[in-house]
N, C-alpha and C. Protein backbone atom coordinates (compact mmCIF):
# COMPACT_ATOMS: atom_id res chain seq x y z
N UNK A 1 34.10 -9.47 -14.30
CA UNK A 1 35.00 -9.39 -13.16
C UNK A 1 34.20 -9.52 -11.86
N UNK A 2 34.78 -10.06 -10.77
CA UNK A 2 33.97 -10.34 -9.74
C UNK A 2 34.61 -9.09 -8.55
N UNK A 3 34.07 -9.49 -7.95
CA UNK A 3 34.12 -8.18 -6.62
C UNK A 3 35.69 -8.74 -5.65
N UNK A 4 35.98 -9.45 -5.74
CA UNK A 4 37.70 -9.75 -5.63
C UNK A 4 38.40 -9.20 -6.43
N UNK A 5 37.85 -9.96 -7.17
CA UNK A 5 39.49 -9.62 -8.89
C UNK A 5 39.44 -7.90 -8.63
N UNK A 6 38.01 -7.41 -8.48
CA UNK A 6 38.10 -5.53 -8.91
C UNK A 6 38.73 -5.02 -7.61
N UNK A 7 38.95 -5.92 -6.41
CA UNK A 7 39.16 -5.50 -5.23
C UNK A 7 41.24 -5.66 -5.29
N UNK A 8 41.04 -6.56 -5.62
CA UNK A 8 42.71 -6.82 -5.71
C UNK A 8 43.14 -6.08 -6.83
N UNK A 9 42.51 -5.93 -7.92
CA UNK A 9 42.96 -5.12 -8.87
C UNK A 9 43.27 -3.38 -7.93
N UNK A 10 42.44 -3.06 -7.42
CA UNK A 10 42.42 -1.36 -6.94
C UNK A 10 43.54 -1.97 -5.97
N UNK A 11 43.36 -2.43 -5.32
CA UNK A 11 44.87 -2.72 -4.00
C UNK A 11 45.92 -2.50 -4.67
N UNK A 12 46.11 -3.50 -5.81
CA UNK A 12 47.49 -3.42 -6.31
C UNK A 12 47.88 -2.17 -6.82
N UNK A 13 46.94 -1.63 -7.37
CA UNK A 13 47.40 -0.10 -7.94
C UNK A 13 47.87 0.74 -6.85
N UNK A 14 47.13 0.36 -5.72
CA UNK A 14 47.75 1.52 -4.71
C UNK A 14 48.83 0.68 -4.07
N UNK A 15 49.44 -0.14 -4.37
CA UNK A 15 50.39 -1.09 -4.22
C UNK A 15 50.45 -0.84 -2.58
N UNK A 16 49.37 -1.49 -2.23
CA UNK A 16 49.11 -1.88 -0.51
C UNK A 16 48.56 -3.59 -0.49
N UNK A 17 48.74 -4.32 -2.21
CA UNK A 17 48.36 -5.29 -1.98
C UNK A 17 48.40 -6.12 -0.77
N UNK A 18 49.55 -6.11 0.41
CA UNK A 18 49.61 -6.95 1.70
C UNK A 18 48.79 -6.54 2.84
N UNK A 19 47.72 -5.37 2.38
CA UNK A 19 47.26 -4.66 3.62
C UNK A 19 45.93 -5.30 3.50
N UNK A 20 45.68 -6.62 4.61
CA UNK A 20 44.06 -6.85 4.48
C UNK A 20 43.47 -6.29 4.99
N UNK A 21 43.68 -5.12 6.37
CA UNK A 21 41.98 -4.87 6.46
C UNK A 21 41.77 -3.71 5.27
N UNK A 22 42.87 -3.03 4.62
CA UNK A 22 42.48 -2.32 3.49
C UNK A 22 41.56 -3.03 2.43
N UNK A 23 42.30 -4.51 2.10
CA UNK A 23 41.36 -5.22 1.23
C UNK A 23 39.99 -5.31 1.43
N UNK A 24 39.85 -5.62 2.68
CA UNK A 24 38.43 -5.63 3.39
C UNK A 24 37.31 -4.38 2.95
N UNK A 25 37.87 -3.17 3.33
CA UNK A 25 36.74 -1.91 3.60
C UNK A 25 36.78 -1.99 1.82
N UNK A 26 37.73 -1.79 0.86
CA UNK A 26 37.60 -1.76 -0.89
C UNK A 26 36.74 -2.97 -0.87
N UNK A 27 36.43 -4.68 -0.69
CA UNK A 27 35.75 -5.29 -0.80
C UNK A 27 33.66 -4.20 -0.80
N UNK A 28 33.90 -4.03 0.48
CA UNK A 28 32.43 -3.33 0.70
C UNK A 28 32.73 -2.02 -0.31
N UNK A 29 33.40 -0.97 -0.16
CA UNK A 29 32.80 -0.23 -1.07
C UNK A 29 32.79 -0.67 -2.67
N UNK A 30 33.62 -1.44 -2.81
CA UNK A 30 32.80 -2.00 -4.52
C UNK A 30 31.68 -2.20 -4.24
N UNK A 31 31.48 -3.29 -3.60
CA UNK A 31 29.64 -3.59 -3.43
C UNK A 31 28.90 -2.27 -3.00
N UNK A 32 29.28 -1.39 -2.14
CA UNK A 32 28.37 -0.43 -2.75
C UNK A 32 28.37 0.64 -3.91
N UNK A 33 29.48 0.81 -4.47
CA UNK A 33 29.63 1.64 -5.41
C UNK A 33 28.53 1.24 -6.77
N UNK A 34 28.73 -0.72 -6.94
CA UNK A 34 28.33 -1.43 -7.69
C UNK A 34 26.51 -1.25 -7.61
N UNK A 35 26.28 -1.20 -6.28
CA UNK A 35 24.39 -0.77 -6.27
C UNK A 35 24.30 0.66 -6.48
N UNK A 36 24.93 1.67 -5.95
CA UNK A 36 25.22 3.11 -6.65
C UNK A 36 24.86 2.92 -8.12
N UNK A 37 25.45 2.34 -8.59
CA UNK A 37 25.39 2.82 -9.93
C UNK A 37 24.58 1.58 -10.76
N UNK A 38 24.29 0.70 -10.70
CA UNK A 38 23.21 -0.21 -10.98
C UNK A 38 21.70 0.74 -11.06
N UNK A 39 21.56 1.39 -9.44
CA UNK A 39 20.44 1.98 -9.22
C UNK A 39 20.55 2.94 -10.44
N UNK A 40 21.68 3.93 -10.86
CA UNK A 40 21.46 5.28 -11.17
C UNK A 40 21.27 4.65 -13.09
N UNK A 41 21.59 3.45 -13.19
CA UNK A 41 21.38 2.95 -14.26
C UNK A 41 19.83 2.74 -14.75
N UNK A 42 19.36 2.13 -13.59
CA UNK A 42 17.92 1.83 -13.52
C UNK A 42 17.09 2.82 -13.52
N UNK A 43 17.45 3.76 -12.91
CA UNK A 43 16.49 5.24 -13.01
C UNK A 43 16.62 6.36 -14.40
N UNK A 44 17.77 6.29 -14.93
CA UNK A 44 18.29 6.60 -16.24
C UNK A 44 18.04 6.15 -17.74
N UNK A 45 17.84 4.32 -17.40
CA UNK A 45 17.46 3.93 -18.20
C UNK A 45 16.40 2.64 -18.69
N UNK A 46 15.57 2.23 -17.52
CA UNK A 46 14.73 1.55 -17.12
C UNK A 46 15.37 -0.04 -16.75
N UNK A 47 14.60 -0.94 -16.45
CA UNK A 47 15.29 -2.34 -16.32
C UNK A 47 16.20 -2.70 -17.31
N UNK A 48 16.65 -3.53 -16.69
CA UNK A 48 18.17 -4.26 -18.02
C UNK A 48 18.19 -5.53 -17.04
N UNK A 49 18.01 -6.48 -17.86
CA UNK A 49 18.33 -7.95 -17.12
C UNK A 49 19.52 -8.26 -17.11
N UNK A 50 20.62 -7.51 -17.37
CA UNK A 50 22.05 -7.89 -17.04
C UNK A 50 22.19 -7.49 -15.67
N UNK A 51 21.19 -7.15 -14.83
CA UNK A 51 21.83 -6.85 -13.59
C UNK A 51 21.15 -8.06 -12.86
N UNK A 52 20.34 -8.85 -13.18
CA UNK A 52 19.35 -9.83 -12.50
C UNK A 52 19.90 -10.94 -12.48
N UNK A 53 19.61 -11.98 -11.52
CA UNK A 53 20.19 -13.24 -11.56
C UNK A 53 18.63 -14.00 -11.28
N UNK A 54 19.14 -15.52 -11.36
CA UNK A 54 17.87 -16.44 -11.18
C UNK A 54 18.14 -17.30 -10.97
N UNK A 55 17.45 -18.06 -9.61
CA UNK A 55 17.84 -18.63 -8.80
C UNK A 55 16.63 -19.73 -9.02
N UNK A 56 16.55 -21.40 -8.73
CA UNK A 56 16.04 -22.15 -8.38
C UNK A 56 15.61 -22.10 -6.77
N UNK A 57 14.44 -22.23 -6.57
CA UNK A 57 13.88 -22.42 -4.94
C UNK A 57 12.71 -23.10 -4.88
N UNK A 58 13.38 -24.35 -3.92
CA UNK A 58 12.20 -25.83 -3.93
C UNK A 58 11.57 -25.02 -2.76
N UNK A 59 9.99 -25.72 -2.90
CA UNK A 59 9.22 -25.44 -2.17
C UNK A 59 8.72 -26.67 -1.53
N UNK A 60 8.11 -26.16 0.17
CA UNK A 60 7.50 -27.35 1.21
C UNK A 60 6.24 -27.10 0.89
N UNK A 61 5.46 -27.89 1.48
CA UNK A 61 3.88 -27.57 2.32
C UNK A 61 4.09 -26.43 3.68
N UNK A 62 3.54 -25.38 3.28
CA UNK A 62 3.93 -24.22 4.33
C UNK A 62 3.04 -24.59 5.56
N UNK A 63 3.80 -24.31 6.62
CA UNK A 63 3.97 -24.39 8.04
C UNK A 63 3.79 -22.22 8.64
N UNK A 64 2.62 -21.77 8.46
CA UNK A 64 2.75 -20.36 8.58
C UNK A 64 2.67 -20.13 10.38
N UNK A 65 3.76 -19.57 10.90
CA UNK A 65 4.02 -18.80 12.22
C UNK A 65 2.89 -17.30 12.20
N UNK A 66 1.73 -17.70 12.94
CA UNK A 66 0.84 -16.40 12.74
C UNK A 66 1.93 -15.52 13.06
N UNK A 67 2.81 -15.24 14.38
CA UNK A 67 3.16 -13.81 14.40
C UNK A 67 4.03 -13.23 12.82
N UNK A 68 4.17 -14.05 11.98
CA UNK A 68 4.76 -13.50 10.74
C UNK A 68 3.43 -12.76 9.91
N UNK A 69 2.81 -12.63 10.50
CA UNK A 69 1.28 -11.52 9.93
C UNK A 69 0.48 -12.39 8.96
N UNK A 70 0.89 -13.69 7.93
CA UNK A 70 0.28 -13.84 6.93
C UNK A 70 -1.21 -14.95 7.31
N UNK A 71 -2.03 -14.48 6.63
CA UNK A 71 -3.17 -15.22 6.95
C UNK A 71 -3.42 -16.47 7.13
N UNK A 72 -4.35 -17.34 7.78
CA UNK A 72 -4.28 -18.56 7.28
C UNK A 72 -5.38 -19.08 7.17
N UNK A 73 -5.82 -19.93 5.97
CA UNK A 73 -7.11 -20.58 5.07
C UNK A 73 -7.37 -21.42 5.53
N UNK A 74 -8.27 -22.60 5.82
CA UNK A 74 -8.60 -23.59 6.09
C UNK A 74 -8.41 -24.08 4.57
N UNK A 75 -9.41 -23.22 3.65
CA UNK A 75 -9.88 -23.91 2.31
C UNK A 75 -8.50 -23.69 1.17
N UNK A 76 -7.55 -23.07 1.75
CA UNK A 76 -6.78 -22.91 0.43
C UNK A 76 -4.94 -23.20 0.92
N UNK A 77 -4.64 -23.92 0.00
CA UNK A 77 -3.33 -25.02 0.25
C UNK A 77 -2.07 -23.94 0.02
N UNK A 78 -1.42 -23.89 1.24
CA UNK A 78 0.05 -22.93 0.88
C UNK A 78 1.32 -23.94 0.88
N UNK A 79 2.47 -23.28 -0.20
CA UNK A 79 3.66 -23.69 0.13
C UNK A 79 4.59 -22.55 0.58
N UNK A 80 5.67 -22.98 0.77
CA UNK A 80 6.59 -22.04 1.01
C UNK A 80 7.78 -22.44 0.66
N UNK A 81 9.04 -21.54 0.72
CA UNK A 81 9.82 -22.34 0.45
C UNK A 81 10.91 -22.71 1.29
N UNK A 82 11.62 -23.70 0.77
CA UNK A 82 12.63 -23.97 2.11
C UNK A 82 13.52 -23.66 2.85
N UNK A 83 14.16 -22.16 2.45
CA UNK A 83 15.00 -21.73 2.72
C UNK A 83 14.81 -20.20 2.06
N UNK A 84 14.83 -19.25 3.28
CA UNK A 84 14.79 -17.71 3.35
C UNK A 84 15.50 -17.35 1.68
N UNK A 85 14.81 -16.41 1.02
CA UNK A 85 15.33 -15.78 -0.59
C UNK A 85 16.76 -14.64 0.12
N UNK A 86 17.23 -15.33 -1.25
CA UNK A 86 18.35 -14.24 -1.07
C UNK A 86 18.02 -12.23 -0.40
N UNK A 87 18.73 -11.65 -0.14
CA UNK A 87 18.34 -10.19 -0.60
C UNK A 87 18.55 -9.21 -1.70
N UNK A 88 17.98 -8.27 -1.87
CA UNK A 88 17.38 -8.34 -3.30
C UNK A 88 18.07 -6.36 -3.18
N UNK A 89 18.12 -5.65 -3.85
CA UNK A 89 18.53 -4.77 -4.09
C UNK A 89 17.27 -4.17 -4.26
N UNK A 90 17.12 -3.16 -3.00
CA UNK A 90 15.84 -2.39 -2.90
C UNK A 90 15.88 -0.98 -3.71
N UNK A 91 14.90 -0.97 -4.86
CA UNK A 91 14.61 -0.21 -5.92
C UNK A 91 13.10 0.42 -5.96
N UNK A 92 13.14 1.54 -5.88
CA UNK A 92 11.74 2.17 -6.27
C UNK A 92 11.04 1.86 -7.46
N UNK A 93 9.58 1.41 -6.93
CA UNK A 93 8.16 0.96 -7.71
C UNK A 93 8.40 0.21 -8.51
N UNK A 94 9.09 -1.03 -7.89
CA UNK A 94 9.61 -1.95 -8.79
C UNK A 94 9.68 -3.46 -7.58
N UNK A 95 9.00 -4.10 -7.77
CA UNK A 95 8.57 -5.50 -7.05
C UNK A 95 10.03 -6.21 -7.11
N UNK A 96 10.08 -6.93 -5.59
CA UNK A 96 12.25 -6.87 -5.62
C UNK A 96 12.50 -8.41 -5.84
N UNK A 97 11.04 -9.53 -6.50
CA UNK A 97 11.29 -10.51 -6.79
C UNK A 97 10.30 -11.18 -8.37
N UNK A 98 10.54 -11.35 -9.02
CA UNK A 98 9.87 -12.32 -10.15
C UNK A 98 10.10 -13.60 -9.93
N UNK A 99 8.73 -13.97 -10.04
CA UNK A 99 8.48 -15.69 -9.23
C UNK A 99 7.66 -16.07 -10.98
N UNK A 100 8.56 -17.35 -11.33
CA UNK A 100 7.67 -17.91 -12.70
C UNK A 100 8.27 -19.24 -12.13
N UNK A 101 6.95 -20.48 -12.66
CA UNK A 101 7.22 -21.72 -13.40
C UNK A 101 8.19 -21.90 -13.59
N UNK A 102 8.76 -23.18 -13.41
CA UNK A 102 10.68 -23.70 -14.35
C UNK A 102 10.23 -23.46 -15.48
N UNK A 103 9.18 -23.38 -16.43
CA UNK A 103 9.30 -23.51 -17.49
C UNK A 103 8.89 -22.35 -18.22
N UNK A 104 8.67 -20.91 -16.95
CA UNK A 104 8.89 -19.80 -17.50
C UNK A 104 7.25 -19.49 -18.05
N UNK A 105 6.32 -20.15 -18.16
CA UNK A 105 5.53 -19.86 -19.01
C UNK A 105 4.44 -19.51 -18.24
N UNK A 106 4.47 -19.14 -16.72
CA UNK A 106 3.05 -18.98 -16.07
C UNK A 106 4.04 -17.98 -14.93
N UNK A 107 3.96 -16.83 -14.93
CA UNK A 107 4.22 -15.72 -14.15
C UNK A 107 3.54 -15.80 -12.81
N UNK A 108 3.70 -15.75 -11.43
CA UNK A 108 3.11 -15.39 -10.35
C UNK A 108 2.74 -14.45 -9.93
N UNK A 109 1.93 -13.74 -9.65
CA UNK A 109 1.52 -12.24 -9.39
C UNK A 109 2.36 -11.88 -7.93
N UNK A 110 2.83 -11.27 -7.19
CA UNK A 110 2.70 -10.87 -5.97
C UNK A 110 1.06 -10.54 -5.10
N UNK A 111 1.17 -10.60 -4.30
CA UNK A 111 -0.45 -10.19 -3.66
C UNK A 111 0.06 -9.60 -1.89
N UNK A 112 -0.41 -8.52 -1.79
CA UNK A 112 -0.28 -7.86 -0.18
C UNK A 112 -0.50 -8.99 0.90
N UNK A 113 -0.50 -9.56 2.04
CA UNK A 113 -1.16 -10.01 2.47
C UNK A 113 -2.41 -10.38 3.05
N UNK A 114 -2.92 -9.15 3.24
CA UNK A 114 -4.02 -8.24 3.49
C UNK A 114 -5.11 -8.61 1.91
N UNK A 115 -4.85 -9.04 0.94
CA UNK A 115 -5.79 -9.10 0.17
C UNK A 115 -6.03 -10.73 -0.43
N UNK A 116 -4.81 -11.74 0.28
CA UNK A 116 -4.87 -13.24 -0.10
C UNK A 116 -6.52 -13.70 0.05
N UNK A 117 -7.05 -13.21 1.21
CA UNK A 117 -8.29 -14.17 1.51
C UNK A 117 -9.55 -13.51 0.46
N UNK A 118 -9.57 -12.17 0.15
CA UNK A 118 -10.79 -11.88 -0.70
C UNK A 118 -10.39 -12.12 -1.94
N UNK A 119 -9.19 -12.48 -2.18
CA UNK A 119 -8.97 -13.30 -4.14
C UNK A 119 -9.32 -15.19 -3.72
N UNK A 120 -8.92 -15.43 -2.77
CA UNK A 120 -9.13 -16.88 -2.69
C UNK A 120 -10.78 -17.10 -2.78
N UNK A 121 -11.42 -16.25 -2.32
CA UNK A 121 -12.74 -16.22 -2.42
C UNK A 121 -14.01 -15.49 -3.14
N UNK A 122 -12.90 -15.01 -4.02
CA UNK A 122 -13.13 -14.30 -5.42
C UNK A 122 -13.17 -15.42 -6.36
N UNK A 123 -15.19 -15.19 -6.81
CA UNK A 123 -15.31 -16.06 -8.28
C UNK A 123 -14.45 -16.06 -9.14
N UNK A 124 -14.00 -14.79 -9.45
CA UNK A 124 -13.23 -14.62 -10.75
C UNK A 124 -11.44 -14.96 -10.52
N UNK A 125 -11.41 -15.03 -9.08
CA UNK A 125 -10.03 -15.10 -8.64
C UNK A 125 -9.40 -16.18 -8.06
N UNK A 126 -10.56 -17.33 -7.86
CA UNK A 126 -10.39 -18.15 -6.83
C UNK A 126 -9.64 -19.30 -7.31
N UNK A 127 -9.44 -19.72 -8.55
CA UNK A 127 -8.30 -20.66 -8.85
C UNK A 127 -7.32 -20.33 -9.21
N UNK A 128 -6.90 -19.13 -9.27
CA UNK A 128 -5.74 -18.48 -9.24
C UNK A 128 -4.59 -18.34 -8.42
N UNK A 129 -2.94 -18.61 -8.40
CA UNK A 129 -2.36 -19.06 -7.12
C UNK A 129 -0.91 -17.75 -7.17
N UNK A 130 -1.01 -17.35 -5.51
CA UNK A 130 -0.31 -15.79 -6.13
C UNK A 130 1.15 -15.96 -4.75
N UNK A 131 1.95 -15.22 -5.08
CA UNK A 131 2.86 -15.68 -3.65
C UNK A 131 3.15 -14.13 -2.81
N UNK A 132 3.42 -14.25 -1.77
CA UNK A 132 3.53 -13.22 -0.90
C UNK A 132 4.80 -13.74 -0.37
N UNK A 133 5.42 -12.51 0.55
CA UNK A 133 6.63 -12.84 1.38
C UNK A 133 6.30 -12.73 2.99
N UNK A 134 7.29 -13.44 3.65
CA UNK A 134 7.11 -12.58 5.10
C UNK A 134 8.30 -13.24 5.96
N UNK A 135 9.03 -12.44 6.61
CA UNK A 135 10.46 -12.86 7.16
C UNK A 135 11.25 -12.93 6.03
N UNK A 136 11.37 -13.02 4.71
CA UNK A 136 12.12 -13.23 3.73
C UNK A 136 11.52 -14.88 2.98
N UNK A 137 10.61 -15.20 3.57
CA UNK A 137 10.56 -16.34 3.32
C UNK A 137 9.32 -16.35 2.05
N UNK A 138 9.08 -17.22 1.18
CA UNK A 138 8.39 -17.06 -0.30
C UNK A 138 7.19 -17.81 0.43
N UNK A 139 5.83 -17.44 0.43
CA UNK A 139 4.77 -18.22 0.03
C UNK A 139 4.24 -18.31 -0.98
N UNK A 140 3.89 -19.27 -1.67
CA UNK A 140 2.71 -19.66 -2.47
C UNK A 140 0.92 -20.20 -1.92
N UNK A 141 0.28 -19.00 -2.13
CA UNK A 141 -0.97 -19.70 -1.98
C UNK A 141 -1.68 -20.36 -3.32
N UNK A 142 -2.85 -21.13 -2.61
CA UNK A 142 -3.64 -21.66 -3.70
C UNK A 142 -3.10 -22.56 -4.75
N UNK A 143 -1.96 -23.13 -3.87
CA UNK A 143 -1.27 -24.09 -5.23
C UNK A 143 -0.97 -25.04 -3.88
N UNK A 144 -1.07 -26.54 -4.43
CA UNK A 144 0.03 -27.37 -3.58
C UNK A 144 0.71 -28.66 -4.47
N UNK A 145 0.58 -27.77 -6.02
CA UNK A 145 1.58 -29.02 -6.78
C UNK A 145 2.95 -28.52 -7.81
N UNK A 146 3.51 -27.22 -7.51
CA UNK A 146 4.54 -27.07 -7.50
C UNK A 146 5.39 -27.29 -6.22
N UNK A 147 7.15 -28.05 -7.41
CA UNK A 147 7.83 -28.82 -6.11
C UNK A 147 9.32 -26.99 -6.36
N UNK A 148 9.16 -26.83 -7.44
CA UNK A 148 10.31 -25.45 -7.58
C UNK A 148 9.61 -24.34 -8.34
N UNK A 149 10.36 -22.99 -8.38
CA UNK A 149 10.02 -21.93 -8.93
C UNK A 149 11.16 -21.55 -9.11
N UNK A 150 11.20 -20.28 -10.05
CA UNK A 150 12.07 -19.56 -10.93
C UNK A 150 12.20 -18.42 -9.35
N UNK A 151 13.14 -17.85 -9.40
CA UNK A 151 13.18 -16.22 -8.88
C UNK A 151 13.99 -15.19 -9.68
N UNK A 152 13.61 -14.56 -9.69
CA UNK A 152 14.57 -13.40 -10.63
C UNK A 152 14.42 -12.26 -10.24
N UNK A 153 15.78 -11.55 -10.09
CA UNK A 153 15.57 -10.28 -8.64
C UNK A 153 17.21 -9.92 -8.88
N UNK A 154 17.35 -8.96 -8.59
CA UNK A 154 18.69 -8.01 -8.81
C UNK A 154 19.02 -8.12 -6.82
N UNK A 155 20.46 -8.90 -6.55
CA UNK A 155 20.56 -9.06 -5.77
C UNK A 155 21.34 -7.98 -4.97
N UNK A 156 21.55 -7.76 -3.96
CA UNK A 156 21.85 -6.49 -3.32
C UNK A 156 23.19 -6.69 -2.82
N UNK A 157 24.11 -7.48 -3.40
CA UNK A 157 25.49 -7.31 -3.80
C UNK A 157 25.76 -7.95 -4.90
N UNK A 158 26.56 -8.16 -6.01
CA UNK A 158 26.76 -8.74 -6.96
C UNK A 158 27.77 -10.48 -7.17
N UNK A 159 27.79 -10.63 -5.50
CA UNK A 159 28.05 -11.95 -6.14
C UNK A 159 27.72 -12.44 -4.46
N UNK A 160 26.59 -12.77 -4.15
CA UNK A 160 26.17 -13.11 -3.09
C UNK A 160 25.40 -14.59 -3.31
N UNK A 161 25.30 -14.99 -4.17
CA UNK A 161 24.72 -16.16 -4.25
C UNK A 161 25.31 -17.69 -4.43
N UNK A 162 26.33 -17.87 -3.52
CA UNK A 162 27.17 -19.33 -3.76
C UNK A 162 26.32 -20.27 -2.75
N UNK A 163 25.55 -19.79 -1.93
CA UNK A 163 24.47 -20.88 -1.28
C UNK A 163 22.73 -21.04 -2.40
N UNK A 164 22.89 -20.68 -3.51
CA UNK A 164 21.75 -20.64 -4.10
C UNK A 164 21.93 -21.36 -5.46
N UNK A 165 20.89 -22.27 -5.68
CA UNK A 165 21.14 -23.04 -7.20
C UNK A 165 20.77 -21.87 -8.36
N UNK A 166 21.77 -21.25 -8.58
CA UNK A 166 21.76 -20.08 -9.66
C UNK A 166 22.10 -20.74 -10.70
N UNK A 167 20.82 -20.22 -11.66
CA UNK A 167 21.07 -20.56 -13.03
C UNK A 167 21.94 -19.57 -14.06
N UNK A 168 21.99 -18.52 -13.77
CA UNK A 168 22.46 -17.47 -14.61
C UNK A 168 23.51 -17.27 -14.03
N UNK A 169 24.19 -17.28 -12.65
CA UNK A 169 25.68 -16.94 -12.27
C UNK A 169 26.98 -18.04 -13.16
N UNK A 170 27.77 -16.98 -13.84
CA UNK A 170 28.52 -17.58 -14.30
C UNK A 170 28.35 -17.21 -15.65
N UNK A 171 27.64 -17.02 -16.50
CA UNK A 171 26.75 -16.61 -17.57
C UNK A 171 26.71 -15.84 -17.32
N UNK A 172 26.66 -14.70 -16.61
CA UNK A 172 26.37 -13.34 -16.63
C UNK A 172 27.74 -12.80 -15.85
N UNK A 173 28.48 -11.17 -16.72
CA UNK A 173 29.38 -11.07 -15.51
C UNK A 173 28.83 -10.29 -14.34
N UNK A 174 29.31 -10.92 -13.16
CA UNK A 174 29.24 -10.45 -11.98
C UNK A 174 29.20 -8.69 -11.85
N UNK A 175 30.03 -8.38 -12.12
CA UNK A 175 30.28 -6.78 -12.70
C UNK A 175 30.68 -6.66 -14.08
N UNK A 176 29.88 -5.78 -14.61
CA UNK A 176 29.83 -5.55 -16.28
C UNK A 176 31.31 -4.37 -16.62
N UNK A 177 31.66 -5.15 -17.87
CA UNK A 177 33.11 -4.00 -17.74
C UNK A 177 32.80 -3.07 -17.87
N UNK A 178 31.71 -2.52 -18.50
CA UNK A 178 31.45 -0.51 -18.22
C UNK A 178 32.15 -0.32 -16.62
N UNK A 179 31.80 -1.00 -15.48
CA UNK A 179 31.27 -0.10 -14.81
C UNK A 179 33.19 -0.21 -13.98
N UNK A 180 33.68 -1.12 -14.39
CA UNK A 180 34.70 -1.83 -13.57
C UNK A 180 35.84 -0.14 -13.56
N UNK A 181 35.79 0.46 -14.75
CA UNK A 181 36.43 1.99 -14.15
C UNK A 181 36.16 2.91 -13.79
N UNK A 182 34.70 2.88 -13.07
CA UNK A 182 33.71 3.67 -12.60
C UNK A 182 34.04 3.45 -11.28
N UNK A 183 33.73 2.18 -11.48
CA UNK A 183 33.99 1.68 -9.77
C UNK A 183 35.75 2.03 -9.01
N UNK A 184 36.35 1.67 -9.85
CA UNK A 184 37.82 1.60 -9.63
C UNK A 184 37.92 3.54 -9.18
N UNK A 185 37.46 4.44 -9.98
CA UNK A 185 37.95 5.73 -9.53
C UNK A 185 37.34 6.18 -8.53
N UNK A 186 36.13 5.69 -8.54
CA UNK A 186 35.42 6.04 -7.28
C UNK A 186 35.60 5.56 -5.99
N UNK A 187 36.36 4.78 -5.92
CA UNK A 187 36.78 3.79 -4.39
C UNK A 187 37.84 4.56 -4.08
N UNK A 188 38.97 4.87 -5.27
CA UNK A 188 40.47 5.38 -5.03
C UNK A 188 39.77 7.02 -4.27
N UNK A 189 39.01 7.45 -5.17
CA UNK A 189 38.76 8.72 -4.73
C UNK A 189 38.27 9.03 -3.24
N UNK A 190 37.67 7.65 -3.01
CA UNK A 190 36.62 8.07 -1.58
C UNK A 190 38.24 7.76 -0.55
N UNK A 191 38.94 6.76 -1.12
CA UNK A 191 40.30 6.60 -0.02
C UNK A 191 41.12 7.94 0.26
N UNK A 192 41.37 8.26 -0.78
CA UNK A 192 41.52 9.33 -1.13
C UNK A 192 41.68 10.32 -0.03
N UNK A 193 40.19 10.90 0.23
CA UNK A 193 39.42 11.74 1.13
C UNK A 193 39.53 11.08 2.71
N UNK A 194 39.49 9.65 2.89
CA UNK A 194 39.39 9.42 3.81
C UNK A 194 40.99 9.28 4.41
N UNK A 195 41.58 8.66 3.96
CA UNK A 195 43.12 8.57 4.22
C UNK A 195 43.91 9.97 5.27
N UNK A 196 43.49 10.95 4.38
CA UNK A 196 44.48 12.07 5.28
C UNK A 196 43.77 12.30 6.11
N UNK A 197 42.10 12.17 6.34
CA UNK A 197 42.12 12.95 7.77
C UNK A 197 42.48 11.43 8.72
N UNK A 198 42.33 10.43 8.51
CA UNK A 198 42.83 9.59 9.43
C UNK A 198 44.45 9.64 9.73
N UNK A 199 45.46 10.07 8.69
CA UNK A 199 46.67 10.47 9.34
C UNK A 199 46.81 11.67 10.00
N UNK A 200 46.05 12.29 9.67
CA UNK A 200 45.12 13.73 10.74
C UNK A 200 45.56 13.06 11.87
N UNK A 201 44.36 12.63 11.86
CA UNK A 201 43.68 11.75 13.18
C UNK A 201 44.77 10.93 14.58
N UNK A 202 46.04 10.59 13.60
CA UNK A 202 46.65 9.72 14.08
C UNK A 202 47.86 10.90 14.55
N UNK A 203 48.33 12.31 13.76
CA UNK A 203 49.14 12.94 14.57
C UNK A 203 48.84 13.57 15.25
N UNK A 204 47.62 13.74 15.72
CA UNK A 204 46.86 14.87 16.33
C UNK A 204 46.89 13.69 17.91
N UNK A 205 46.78 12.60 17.85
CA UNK A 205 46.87 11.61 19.04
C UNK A 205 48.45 11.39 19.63
């Protein structure tokens, strides 16, 4: 179920289906109810790739803006990619992107920025090619013959990606039916609470 269908579904029950800005504020709290409990999933029961999506992202010859902090090599070739990464659903001690090969078989490390230039010039490290972020935007150092990469990252609403060549949307549901009556009581409930003091609110004016 997608974050509409669960949104029109709760409207209709409170049979206010004609009320859009009601539709509106239930739109956002699914999406957050939906990272609520994703997170409390993740801390409960470690990763689960049913919450992850994966996205295709072509890469340029990077063009680095020093004030974006990241270093820059004479001796070592960066790309980047062409267009800012989605956002990612921020999770404790847990890296908020996986960067692999299309063909899956060569993993990218992350690297601080602060440590690109002593691996580029590390014997043991120096043909090795690792990507960093900055503004949202993906670098790759030490490579300049990949044209795409994999991303895989739990996005920080559940159906935010119709500007992204997603491989897994559609294939995966958007919201998993566990959670779709989790979500549903918990929205009614928070209206719930909020409803009367705003008719409070409104006879008291």
């Amino acid at each position: 179920m997608t974050v509409d269908e669960l949104s029109y579904a709760i409207i209709t029950k409170l049979d206010r289906s004609t009320d859009e800005g009601l539709l509106n504020a239930i739109k956002l709290s699914v999406q957050g109810k939906w990272a609520y409990l994703v997170r409390q999933k993740i801390k409960e029961e470690g990763d689960n790739p049913i919450y992850e999506q994966t996205i295709r992202i072509p890469l340029g010859f990077g063009q680095i803006d020093v004030q974006c902090g990241l270093p820059i090599l004479d001796d070592c070739p960066i790309l980047k990619s062409t267009s800012a990464l989605p956002a990612y659903l921020p999770l404790r001690g847990r890296q908020p992107y996986k960067i692999s090969t299309l063909d899956r078989l060569t993993t990218i490390d992350y690297l601080q920025p602060e440590q690109i230039k002593y691996n580029v010039h590390n014997k043991y490290t120096g043909n090795d090619f690792w990507y960093t972020l900055a503004n949202q935007y993906l670098y790759i150092y030490n490579n300049n013959l990949l044209e795409n990469v994999l991303v895989t990252f739990i996005p920080d609403t559940p159906d935010s990606l119709d500007d992204f060549d997603c491989l897994t949307c559609g294939v995966k549901p958007v919201i998993p039916s566990w959670m779709e009556d989790a979500i549903t009581k918990m929205v009614i409930q928070n209206l719930r609470i909020v409803q009367p003091n705003k008719d409070k609110e409104d006879i008291d004016e």
